[in-house]
N, C-alpha and C. Protein backbone atom coordinates (compact mmCIF):
# COMPACT_ATOMS: atom_id res chain seq x y z
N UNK A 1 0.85 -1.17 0.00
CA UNK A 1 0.00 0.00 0.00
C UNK A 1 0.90 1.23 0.00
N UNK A 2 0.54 1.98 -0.90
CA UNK A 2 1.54 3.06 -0.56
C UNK A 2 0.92 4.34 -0.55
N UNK A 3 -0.64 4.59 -0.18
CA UNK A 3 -1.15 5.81 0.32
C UNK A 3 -2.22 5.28 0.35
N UNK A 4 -2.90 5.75 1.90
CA UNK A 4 -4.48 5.56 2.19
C UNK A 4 -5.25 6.94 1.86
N UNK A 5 -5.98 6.79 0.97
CA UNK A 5 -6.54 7.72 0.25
C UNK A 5 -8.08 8.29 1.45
N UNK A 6 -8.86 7.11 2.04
CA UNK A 6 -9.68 7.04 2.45
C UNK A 6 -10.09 5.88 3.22
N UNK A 7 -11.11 6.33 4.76
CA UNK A 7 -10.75 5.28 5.53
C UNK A 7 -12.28 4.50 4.84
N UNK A 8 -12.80 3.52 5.65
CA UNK A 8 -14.08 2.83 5.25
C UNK A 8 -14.79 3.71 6.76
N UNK A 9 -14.23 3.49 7.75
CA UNK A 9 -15.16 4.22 8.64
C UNK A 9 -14.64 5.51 9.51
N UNK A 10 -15.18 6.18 9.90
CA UNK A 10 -14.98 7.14 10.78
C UNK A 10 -15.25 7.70 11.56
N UNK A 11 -16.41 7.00 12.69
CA UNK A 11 -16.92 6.92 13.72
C UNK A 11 -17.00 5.68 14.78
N UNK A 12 -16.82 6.11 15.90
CA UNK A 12 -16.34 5.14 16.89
C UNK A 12 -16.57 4.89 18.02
N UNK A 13 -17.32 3.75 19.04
CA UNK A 13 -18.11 4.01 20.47
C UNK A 13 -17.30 3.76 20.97
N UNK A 14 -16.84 4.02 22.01
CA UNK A 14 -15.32 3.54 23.40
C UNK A 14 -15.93 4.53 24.44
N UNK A 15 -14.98 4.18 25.12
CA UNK A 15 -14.92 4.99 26.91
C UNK A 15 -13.66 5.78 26.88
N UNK A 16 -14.37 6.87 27.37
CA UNK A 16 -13.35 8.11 26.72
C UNK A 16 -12.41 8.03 28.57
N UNK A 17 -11.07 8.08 28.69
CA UNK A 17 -10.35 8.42 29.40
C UNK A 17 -9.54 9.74 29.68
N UNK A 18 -10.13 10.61 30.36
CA UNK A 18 -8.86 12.05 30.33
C UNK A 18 -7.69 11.95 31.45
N UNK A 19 -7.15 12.79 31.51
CA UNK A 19 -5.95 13.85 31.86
C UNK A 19 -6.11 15.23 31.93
N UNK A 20 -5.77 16.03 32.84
CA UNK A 20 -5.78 17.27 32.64
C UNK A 20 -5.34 18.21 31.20
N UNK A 21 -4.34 17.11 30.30
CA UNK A 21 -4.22 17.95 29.26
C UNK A 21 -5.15 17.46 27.89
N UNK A 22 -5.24 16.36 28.06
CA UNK A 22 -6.00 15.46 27.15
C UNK A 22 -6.49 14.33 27.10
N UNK A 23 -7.29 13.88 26.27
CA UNK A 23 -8.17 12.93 26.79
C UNK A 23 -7.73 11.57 25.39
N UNK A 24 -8.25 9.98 25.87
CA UNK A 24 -8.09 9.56 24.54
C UNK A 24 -9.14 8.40 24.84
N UNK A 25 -10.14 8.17 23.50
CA UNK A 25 -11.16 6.94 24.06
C UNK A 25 -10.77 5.75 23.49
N UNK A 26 -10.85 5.03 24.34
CA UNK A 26 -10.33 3.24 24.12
C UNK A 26 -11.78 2.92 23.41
N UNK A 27 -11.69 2.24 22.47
CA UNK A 27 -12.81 2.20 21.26
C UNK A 27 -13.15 0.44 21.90
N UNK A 28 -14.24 0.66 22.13
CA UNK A 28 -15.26 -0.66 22.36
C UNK A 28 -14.92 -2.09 21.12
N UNK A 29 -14.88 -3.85 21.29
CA UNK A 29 -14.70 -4.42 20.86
C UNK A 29 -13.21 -4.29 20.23
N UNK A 30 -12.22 -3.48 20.36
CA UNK A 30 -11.30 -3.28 19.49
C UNK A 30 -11.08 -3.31 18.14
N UNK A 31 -12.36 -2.69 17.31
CA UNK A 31 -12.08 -2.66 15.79
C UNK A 31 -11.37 -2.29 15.43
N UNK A 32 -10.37 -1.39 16.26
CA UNK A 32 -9.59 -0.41 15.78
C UNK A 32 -8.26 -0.66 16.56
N UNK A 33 -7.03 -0.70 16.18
CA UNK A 33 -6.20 -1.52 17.14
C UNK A 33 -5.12 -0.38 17.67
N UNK A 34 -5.97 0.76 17.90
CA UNK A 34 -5.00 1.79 18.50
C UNK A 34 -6.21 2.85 19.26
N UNK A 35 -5.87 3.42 20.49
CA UNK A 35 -6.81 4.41 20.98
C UNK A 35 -6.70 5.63 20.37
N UNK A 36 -7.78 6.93 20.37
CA UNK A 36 -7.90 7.95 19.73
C UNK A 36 -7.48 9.11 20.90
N UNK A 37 -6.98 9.48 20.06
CA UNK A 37 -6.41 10.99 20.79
C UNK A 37 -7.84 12.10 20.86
N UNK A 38 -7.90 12.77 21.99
CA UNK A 38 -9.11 14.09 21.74
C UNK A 38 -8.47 14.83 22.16
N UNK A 39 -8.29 16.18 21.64
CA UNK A 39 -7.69 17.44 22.17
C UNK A 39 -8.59 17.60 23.25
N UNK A 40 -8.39 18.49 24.56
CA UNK A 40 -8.98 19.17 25.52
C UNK A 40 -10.44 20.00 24.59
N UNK A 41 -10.16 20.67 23.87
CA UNK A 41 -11.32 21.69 23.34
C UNK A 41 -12.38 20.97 22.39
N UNK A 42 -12.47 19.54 22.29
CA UNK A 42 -13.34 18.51 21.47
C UNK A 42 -13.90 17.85 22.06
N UNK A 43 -13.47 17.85 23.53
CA UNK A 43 -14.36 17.44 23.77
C UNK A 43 -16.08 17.26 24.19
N UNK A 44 -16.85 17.94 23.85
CA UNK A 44 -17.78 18.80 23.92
C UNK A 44 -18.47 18.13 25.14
N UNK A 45 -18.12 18.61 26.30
CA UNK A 45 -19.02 18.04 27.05
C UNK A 45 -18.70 16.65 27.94
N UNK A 46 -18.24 15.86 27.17
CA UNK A 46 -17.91 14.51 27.51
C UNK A 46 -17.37 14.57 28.98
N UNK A 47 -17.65 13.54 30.28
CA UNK A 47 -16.88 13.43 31.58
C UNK A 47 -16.22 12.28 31.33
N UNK A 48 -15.07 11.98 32.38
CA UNK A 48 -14.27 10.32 32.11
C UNK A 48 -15.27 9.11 32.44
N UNK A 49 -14.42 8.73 31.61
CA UNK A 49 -15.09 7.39 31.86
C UNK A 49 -16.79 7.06 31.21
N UNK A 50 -17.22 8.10 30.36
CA UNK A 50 -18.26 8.16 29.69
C UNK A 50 -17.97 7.48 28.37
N UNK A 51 -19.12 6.60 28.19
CA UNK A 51 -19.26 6.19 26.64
C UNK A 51 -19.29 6.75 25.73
N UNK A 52 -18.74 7.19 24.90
CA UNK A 52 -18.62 8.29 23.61
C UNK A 52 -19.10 8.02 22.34
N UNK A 53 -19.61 8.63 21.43
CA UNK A 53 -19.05 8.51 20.09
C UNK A 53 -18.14 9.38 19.74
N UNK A 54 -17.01 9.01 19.17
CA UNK A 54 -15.72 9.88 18.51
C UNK A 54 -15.74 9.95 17.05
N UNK A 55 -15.23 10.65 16.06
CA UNK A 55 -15.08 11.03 14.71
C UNK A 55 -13.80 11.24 14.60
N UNK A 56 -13.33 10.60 13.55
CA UNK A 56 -11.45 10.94 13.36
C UNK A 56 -11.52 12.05 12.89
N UNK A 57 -10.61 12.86 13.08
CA UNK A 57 -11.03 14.18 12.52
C UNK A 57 -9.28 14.42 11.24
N UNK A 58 -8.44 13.52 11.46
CA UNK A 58 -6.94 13.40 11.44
C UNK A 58 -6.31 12.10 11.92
N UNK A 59 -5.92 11.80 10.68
CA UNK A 59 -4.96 10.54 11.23
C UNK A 59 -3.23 10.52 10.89
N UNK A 60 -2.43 11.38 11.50
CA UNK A 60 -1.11 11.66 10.49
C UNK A 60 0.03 10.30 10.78
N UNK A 61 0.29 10.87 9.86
CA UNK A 61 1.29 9.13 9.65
C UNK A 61 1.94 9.04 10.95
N UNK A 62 2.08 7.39 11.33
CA UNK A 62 3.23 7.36 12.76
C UNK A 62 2.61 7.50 13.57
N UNK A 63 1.41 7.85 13.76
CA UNK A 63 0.82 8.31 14.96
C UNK A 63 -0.48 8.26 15.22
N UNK A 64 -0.96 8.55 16.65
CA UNK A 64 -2.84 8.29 16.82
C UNK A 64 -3.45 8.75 15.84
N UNK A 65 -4.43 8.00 15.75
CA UNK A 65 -5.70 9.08 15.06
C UNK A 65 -6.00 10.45 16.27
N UNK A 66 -6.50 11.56 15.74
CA UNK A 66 -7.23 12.50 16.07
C UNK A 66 -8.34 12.27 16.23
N UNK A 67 -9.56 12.88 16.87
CA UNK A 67 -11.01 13.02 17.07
C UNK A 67 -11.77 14.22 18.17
N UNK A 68 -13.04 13.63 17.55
CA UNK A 68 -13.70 14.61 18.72
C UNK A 68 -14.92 13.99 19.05
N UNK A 69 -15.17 14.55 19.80
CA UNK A 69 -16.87 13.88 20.84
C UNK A 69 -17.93 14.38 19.98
C-alpha cells in the first residue's frame, strides 16, 4: 500500500479516558487496534469514563488518530 486515500469508517463508540491535558477513548470491541487521541477543546461536554461517540477528525502518519466527541 503506498497511500491511504480514504478510511471505510470514521466513527467510533469507546470509553473516553482524560488527563488534565487530554483525553483519549479506548474504542469498544477493538475494531480499531490503536486508541484515539481528543484534544482538551473537542471534547464537547464529555466526563471520564463516559461512553462516547468519537469522529477521526486526522490521522497523520506514525501516529494516533485525532477526534472529537
Amino acid at each position: 500500500v503506498a497511500e491511504i486515500l480514504e478510511r471505510k469508517r470514521d466513527s467510533f463508540v469507546g470509553i473516553i479516558e482524560m488527563s488534565k491535558t487530554y483525553a483519549f477513548v479506548v474504542v469498544d470491541k477493538r475494531i480499531l487496534p490503536t486508541d484515539i487521541f481528543i484534544p482538551i477543546n473537542k471534547l464537547n461536554g464529555a466526563k471520564n469514563k463516559q461512553k462516547v461517540v468519537v469522529k477521526i477528525t486526522e490521522w497523520p502518519e506514525g501516529s494516533k488518530p485525532v477526534g472529537e466527541v
